[in-house]
C-alpha atoms as a PDB file:
ATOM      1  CA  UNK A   1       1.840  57.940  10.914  1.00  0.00           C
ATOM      2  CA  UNK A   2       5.190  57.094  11.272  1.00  0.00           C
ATOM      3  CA  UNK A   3       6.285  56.394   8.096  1.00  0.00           C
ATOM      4  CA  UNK A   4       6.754  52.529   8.670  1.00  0.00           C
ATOM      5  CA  UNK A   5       5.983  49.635   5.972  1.00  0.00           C
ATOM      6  CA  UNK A   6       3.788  47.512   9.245  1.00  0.00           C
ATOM      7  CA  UNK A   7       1.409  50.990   9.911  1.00  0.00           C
ATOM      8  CA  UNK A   8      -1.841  50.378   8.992  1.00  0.00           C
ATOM      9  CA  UNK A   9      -2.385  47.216   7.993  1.00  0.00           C
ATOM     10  CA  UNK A  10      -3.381  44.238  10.380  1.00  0.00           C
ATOM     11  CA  UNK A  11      -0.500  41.839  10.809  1.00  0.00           C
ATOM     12  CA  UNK A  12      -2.256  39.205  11.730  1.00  0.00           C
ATOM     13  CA  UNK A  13      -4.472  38.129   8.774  1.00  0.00           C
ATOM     14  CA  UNK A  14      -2.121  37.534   5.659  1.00  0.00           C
ATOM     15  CA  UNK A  15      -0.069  35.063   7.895  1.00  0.00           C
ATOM     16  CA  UNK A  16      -3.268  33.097   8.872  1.00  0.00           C
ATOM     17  CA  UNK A  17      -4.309  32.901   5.012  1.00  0.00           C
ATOM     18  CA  UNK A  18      -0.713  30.901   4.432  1.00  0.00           C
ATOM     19  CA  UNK A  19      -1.101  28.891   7.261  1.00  0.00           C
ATOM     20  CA  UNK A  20      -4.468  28.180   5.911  1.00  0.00           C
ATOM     21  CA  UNK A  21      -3.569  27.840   2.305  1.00  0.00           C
ATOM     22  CA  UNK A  22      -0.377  25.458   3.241  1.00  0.00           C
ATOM     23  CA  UNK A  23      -2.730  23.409   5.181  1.00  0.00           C
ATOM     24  CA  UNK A  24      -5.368  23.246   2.370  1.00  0.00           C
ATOM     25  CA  UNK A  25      -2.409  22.003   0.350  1.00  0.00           C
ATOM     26  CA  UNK A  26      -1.458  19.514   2.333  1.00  0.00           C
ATOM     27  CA  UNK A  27      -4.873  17.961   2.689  1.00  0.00           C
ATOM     28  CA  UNK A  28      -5.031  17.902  -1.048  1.00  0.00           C
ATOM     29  CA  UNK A  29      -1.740  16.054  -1.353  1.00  0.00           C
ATOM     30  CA  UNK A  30      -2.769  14.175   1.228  1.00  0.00           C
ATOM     31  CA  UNK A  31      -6.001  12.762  -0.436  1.00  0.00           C
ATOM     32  CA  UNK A  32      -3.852  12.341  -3.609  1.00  0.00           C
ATOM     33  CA  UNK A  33      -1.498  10.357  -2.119  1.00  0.00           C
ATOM     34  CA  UNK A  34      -3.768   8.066  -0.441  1.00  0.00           C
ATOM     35  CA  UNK A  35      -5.764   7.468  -3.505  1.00  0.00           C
ATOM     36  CA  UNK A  36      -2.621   6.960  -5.651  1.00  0.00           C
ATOM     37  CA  UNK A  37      -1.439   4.547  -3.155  1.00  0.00           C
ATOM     38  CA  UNK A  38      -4.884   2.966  -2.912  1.00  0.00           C
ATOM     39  CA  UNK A  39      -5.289   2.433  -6.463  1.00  0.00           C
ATOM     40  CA  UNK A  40      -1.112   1.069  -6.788  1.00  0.00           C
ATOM     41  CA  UNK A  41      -2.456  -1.680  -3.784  1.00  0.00           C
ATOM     42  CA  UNK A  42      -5.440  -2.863  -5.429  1.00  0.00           C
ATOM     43  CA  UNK A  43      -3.669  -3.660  -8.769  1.00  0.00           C
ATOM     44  CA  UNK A  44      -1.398  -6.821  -9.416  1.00  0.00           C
ATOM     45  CA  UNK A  45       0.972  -5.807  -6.840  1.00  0.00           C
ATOM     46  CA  UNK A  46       4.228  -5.865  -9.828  1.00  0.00           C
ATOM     47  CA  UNK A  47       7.388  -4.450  -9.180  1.00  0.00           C
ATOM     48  CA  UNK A  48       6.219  -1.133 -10.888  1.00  0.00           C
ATOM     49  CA  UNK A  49       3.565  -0.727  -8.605  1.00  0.00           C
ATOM     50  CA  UNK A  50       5.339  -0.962  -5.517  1.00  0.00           C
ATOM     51  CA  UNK A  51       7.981   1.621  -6.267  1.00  0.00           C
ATOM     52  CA  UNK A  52       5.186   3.942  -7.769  1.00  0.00           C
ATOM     53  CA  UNK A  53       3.635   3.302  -4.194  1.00  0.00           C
ATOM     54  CA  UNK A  54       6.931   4.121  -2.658  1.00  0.00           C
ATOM     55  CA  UNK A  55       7.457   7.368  -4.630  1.00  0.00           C
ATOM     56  CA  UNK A  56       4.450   8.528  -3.605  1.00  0.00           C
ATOM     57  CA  UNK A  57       5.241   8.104  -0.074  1.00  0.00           C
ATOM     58  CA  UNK A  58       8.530   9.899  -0.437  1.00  0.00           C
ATOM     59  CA  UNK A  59       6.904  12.690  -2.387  1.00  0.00           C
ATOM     60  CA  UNK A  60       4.365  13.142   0.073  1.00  0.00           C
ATOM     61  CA  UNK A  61       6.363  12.884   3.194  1.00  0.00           C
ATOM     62  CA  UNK A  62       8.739  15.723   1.479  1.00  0.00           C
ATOM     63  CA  UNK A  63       5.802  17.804   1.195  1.00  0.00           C
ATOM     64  CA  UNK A  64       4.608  17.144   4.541  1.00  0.00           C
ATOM     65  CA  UNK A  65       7.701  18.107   5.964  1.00  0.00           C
ATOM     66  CA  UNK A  66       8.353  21.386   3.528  1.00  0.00           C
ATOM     67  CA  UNK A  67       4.685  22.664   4.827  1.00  0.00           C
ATOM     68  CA  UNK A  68       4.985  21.588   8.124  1.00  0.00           C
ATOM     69  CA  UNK A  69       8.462  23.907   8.479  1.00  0.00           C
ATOM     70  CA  UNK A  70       6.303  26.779   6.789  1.00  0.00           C
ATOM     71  CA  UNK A  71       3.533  26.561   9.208  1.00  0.00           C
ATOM     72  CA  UNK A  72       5.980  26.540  11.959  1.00  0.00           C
ATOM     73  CA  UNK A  73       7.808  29.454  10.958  1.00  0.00           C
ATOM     74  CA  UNK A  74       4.165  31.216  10.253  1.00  0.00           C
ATOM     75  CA  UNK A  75       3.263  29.976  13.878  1.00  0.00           C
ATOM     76  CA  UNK A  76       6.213  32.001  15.573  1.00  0.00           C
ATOM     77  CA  UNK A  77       5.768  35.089  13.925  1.00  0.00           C
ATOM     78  CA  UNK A  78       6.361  37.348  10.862  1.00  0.00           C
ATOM     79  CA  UNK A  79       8.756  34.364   8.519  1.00  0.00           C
ATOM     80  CA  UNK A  80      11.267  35.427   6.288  1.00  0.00           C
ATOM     81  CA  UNK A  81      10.373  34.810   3.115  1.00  0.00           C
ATOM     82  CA  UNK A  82      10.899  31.225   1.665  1.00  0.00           C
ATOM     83  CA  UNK A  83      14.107  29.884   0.451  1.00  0.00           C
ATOM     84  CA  UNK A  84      14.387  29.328  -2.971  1.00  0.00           C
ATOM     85  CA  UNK A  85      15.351  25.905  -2.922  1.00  0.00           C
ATOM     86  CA  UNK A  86      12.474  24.772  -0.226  1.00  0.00           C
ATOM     87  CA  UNK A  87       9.850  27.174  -2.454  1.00  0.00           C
ATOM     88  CA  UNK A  88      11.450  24.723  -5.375  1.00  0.00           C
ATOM     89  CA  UNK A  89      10.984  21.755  -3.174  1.00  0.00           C
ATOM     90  CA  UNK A  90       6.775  22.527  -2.405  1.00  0.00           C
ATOM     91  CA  UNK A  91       6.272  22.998  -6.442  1.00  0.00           C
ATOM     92  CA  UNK A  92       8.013  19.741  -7.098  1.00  0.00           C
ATOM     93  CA  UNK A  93       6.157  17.735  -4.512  1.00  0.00           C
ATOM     94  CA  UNK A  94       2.676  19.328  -5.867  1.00  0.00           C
ATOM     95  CA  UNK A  95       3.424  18.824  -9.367  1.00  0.00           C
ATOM     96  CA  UNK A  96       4.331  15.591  -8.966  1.00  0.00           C
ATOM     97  CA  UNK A  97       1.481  14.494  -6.462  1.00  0.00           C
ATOM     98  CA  UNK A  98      -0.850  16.192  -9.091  1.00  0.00           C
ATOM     99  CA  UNK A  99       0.909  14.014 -11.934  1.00  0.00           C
ATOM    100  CA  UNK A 100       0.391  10.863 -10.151  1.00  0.00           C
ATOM    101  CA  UNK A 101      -3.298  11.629  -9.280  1.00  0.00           C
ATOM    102  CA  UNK A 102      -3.722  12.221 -13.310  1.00  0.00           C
ATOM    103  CA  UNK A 103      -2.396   8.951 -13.757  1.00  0.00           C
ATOM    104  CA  UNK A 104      -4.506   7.170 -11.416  1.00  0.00           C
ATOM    105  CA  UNK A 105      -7.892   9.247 -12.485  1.00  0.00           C
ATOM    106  CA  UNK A 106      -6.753   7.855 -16.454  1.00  0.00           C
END
């Protein structure tokens, strides 16, 4: 062996498990937001509802566009590993996509 960290390990599997992970992700906060916004449409249609409905939009899109940048960068090769404020970014979107699915399960 030559001594480097990439020798004997298969490079092409723990990428593939993020890309699949982010995407299982996204179809979760994807079915969260849908049902969130579902259940904000069906109600009286007040001025609460509709900016809930809108910040679950926004919150979603983020997301969308945090994991989509990850899978890219997992598409094209070995990434660097993920900024600190993007990685902060994901958790917010999640947590808050998994607060507003709470809300509309109570």
């Amino acid at each position: 062996m030559s001594g480097s960290a990439g020798d004997g390990r298969d490079a092409g599997l723990q990428p593939e498990r993020t890309r699949l992970a982010w995407r299982r992700t996204t179809l979760a906060c994807s079915v969260t937001a849908v049902l969130a916004v579902r259940q904000a449409l069906r109600g009286s249609g007040t001025p609460v509802e509709v900016i809930g409905t809108a910040v679950i939009a926004l919150i979603w899109l983020a997301f969308l566009w945090v994991a989509h940048r990850r899978v890219r960068a997992l598409a094209a090769g070995r990434p660097a590993a993920l900024a600190p404020r993007v990685a902060l970014a994901a958790v917010a979107c999640t947590v808050a996509l998994a607060v507003f699915a709470m809300t509309v399960i109570i």
